[in-house]
C-alpha atoms as a PDB file:
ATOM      1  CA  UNK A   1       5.245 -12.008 -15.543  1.00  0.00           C
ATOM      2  CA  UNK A   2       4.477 -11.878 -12.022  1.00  0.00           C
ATOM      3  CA  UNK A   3       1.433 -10.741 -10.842  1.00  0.00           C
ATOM      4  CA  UNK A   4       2.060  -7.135  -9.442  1.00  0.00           C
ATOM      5  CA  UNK A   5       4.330  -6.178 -12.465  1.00  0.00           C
ATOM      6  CA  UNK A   6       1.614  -4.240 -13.753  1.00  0.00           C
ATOM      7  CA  UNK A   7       1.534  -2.279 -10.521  1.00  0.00           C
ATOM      8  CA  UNK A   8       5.202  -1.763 -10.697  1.00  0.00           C
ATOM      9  CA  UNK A   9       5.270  -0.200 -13.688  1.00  0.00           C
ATOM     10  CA  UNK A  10       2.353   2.442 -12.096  1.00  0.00           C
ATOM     11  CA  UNK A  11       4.442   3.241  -9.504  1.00  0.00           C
ATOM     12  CA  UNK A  12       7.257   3.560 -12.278  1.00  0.00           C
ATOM     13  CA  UNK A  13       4.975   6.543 -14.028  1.00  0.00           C
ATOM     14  CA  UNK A  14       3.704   7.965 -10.651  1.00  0.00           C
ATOM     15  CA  UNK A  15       7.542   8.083  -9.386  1.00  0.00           C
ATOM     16  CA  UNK A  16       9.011   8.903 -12.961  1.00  0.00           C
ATOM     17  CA  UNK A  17      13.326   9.334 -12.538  1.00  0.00           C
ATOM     18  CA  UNK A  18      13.020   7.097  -8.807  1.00  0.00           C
ATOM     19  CA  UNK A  19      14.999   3.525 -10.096  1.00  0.00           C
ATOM     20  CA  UNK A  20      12.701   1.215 -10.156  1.00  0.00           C
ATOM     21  CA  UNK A  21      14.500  -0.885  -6.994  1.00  0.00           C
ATOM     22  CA  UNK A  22      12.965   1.384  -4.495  1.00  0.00           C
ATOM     23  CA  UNK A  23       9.466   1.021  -5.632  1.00  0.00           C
ATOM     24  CA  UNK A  24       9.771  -2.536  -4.853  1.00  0.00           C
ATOM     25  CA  UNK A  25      11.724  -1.486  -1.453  1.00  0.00           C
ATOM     26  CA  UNK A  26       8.642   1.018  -1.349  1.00  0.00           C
ATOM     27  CA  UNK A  27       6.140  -2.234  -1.757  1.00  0.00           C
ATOM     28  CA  UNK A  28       8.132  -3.822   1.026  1.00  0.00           C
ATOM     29  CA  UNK A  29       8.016  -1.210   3.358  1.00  0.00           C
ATOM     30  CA  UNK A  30       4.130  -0.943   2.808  1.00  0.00           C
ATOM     31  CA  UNK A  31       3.808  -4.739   3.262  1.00  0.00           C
ATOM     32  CA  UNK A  32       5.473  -4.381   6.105  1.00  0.00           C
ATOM     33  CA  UNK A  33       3.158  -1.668   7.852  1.00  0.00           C
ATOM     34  CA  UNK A  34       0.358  -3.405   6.961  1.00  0.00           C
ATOM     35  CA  UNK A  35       1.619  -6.550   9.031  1.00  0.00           C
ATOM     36  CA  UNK A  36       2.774  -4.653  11.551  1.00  0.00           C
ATOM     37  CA  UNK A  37      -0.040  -5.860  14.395  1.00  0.00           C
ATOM     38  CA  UNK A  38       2.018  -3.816  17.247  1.00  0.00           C
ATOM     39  CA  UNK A  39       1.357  -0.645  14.996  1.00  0.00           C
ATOM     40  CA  UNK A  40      -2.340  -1.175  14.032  1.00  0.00           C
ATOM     41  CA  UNK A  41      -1.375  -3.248  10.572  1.00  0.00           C
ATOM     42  CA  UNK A  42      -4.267  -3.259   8.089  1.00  0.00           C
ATOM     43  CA  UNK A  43      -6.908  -3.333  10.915  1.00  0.00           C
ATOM     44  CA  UNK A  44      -5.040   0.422  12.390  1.00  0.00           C
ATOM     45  CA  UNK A  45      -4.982   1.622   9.048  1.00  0.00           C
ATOM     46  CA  UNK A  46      -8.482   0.649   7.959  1.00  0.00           C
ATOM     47  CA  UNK A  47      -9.083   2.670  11.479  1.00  0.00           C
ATOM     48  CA  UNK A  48      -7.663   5.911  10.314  1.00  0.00           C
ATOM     49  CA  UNK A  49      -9.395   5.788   7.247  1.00  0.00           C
ATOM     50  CA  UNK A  50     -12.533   5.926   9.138  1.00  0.00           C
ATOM     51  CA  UNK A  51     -10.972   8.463  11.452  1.00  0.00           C
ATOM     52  CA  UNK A  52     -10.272  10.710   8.844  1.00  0.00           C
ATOM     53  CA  UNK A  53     -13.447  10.709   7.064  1.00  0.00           C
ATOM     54  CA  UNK A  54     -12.202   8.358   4.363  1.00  0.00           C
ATOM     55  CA  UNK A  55     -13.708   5.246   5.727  1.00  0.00           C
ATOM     56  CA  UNK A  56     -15.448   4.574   2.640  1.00  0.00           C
ATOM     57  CA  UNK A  57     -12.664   4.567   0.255  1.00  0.00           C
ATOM     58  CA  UNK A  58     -10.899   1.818   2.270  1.00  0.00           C
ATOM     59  CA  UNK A  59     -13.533  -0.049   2.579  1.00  0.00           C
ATOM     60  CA  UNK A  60     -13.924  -0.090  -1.174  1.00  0.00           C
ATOM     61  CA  UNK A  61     -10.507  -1.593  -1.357  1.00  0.00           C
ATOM     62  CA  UNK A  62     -11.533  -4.325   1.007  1.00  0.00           C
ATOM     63  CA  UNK A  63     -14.711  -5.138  -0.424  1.00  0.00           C
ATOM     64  CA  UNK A  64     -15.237  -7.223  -2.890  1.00  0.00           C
ATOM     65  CA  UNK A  65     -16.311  -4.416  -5.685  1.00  0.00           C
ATOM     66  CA  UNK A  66     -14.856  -1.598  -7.730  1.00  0.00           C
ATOM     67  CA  UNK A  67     -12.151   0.141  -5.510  1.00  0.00           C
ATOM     68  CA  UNK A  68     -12.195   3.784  -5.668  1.00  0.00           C
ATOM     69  CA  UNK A  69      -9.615   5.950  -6.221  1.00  0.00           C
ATOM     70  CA  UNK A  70      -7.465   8.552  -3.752  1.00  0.00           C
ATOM     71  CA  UNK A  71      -5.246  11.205  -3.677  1.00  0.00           C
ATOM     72  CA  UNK A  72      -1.736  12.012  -2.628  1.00  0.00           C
ATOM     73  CA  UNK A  73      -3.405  14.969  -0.647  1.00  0.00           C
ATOM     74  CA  UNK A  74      -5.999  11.891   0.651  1.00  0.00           C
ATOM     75  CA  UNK A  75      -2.922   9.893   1.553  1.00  0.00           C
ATOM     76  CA  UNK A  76      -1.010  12.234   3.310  1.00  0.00           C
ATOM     77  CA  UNK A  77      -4.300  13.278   5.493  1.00  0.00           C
ATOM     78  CA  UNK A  78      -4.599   9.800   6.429  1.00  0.00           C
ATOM     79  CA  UNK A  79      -0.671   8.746   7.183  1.00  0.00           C
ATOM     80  CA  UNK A  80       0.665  11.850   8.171  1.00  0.00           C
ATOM     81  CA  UNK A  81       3.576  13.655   7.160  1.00  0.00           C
ATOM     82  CA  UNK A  82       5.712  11.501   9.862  1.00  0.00           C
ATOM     83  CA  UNK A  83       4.717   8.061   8.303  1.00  0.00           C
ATOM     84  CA  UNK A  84       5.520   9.378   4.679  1.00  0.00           C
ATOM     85  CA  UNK A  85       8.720  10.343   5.947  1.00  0.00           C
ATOM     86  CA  UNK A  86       9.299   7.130   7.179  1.00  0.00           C
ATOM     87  CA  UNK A  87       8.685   5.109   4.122  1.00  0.00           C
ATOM     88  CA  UNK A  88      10.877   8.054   2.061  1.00  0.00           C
ATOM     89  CA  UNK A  89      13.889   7.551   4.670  1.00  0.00           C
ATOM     90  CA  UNK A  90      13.303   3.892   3.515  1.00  0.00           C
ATOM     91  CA  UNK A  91      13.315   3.812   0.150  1.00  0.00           C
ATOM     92  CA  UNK A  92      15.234   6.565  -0.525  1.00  0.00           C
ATOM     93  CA  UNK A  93      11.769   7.970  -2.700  1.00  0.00           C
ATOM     94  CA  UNK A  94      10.540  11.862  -1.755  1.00  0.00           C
ATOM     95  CA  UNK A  95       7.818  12.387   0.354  1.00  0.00           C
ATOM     96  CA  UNK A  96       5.634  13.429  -2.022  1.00  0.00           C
ATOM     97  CA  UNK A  97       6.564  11.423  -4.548  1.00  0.00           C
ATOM     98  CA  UNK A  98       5.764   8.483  -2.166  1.00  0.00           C
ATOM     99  CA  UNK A  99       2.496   9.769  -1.895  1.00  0.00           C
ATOM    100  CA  UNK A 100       1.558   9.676  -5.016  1.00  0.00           C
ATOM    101  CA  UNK A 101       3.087   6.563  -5.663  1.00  0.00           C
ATOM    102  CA  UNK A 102       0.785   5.060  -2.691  1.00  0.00           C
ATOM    103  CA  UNK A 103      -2.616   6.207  -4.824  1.00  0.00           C
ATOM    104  CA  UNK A 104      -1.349   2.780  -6.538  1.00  0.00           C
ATOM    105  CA  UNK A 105       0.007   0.924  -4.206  1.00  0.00           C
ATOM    106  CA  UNK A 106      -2.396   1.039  -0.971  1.00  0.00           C
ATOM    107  CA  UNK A 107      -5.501   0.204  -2.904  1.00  0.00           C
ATOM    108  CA  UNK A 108      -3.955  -2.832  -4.951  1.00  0.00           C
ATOM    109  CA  UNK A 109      -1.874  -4.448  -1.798  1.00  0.00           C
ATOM    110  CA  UNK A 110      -5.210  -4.175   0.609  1.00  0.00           C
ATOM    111  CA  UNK A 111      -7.540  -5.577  -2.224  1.00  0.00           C
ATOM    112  CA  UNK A 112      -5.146  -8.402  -2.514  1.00  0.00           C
ATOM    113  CA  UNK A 113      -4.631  -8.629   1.349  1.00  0.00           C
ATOM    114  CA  UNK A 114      -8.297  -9.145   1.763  1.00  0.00           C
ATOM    115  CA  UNK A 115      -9.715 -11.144  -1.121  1.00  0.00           C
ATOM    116  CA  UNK A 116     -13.111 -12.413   0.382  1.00  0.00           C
ATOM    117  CA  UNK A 117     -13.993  -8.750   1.271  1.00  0.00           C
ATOM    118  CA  UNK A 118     -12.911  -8.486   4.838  1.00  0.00           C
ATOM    119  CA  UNK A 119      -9.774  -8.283   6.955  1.00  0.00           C
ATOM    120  CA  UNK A 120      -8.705 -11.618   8.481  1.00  0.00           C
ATOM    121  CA  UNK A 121      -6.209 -11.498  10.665  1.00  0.00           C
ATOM    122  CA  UNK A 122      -5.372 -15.677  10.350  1.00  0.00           C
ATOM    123  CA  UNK A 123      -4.514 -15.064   6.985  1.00  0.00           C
ATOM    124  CA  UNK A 124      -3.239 -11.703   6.521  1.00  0.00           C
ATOM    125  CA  UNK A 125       0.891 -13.125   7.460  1.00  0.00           C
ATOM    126  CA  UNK A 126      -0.021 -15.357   4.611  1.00  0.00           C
ATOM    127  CA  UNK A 127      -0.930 -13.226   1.974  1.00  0.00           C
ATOM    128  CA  UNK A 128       1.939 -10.862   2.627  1.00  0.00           C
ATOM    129  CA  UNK A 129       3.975 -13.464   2.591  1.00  0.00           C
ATOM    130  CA  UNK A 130       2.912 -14.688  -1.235  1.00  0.00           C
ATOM    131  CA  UNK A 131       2.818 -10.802  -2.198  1.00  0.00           C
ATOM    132  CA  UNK A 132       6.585 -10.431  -1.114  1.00  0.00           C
ATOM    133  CA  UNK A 133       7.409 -13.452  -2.943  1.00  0.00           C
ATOM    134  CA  UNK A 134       5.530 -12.162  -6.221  1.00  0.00           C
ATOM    135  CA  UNK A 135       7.183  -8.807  -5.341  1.00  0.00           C
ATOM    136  CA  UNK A 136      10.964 -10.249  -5.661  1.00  0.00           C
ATOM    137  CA  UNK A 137      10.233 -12.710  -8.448  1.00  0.00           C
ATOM    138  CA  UNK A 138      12.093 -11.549 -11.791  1.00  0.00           C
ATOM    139  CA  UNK A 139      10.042 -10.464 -14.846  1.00  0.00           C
END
């Protein structure tokens, strides 16, 4: 059992009827904006946490500690309906339902992104790298 099969099968119950397929291709797609360096990547979004007054809930999630939880209505402050439309054109998941499904997904994918409690740039093509590969491996 790979690691994020546990996560998968959140998603599953946050996106109940959605085949499970496009939560991966939704855990994909977030990998892939959180690499993204010419869009901000983890650093941008860690930014608009802060920007949005949620600074502290991201920064939970790259700590080392506890991370706290967030909403779908906390999500789609932060991303923006244009960025959750995005990732639903994607995966072929709702809007909402991607929100929701990101109250998962976000907080697990940066805590694993940043295990020594910081963002590090060196190392963050690496760890999505070994995420995507636990991602695609078969139960």
């Amino acid at each position: 059992m790979g690691l994020l099969d546990d996560l998968m099968g959140q998603m599953a119950g946050a996106a109940a009827g959605t085949p499970a397929s496009n939560h991966a291709d939704l855990a994909h797609a977030v990998l892939d904006m959180l690499g993204n360096q010419q869009a901000g990547g983890l650093g941008g979004l860690a930014q608009a946490f802060e920007q949005k007054g949620l600074g502290s809930i991201m920064s939970s999630w790259i700590g080392t500690g506890a991370n706290q939880g967030i909403s779908a209505d906390q999500i789609t402050h932060v991303l923006g309906g244009a960025q959750l439309q995005q990732l639903s054109q994607r995966t072929g998941i709702p809007p909402a339902v991607v929100a929701t499904a990101l109250t998962t997904l976000l907080p697990t994918l940066v805590d694993k992104l940043t295990p020594n409690g910081s963002i590090q740039h060196s190392l963050l093509a690496d760890g999505i790298a070994l995420l995507r590969t636990q991602l695609t491996q078969p139960a």
